[in-house]
C-alpha atoms as a PDB file:
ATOM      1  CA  UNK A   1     -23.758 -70.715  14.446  1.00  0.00           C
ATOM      2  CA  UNK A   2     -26.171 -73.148  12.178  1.00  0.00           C
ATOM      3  CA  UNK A   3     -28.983 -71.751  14.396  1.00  0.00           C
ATOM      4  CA  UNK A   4     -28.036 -68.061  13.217  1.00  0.00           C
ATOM      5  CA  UNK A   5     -27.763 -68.928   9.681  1.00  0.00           C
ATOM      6  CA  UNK A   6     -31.977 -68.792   9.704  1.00  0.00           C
ATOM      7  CA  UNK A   7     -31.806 -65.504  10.182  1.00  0.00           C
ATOM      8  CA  UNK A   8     -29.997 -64.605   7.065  1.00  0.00           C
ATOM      9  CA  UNK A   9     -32.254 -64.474   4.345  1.00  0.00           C
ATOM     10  CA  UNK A  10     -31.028 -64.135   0.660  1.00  0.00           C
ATOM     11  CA  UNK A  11     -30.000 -60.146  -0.550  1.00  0.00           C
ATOM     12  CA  UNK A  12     -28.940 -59.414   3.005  1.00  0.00           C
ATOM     13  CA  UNK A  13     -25.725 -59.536   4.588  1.00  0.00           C
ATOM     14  CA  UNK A  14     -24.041 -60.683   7.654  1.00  0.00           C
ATOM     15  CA  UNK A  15     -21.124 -60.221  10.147  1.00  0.00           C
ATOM     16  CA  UNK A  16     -19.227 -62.693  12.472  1.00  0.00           C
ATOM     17  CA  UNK A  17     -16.890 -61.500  14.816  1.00  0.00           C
ATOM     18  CA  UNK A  18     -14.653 -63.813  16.708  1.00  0.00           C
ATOM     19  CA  UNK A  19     -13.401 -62.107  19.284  1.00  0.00           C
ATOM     20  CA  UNK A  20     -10.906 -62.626  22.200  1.00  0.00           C
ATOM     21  CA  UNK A  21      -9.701 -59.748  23.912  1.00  0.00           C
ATOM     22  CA  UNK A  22     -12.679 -57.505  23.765  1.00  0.00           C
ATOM     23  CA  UNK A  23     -15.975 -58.230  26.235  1.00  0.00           C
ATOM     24  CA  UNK A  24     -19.195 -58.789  24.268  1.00  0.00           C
ATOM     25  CA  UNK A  25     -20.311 -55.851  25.968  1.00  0.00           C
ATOM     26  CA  UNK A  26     -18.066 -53.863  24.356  1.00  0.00           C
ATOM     27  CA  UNK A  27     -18.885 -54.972  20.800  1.00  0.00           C
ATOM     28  CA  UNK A  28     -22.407 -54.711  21.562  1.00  0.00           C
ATOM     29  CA  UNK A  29     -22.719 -51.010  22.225  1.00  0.00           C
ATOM     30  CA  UNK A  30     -20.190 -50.529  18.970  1.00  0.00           C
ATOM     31  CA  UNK A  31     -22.838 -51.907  17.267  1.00  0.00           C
ATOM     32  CA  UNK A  32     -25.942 -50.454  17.955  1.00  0.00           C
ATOM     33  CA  UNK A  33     -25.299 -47.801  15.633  1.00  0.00           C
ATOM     34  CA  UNK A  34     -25.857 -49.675  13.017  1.00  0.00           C
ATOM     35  CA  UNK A  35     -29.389 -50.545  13.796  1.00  0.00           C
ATOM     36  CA  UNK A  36     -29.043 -54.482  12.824  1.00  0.00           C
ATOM     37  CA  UNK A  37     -30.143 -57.417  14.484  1.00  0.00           C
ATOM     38  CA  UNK A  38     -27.528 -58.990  17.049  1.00  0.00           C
ATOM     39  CA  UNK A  39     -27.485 -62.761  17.697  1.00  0.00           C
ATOM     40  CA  UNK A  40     -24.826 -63.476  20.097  1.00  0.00           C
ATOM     41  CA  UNK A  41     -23.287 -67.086  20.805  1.00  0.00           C
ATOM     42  CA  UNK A  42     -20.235 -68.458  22.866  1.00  0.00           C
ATOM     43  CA  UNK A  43     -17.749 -71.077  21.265  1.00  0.00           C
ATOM     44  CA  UNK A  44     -16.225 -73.515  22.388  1.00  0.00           C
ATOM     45  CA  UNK A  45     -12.459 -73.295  22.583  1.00  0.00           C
ATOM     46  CA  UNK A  46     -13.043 -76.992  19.654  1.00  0.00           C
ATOM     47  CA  UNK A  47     -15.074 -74.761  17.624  1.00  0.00           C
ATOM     48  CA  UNK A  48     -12.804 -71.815  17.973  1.00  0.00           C
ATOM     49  CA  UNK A  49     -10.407 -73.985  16.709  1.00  0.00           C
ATOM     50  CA  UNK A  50     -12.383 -75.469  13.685  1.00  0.00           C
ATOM     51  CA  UNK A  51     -14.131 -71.756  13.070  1.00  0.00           C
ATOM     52  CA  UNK A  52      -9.935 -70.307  12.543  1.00  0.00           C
ATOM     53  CA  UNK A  53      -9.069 -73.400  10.526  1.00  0.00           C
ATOM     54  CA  UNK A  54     -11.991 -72.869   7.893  1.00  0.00           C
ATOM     55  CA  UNK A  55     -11.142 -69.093   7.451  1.00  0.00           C
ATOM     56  CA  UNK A  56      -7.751 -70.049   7.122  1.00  0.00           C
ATOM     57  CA  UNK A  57      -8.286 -72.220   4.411  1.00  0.00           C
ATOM     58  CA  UNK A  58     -10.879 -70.159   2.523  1.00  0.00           C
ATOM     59  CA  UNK A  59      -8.042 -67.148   2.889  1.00  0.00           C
ATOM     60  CA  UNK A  60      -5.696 -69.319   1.137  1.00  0.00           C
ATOM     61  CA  UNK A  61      -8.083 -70.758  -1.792  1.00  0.00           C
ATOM     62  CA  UNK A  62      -9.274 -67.105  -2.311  1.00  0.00           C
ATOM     63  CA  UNK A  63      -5.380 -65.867  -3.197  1.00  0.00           C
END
């Protein structure tokens, strides 16, 4: 993910999706419509792990 965060320059936005269920081919063609640029990466099930933990806790400092 550090790699992708060159990409995003300042005034623009972003969107991760961590997905589990659904095949990346699936999210792909949902989001063609939106005519954006797609950078695609695999976790590892560590990262996955760390990745939930951090939302978690920014969830629970935001409320």
């Amino acid at each position: 993910m550090n790699d992708n965060a060159t990409h995003l320059k300042p005034g623009t936005s972003a969107l991760f999706i961590l997905a589990k269920k659904a095949g990346p081919e699936k999210i792909v063609e949902e989001l063609k419509r939106f005519d954006g640029k797609l950078l695609q990466t695999t976790l590892f099930h560590q990262d996955v792990t760390r990745l939930r933990a951090a939302l978690d806790k920014a969830l629970k400092e935001k409320h």
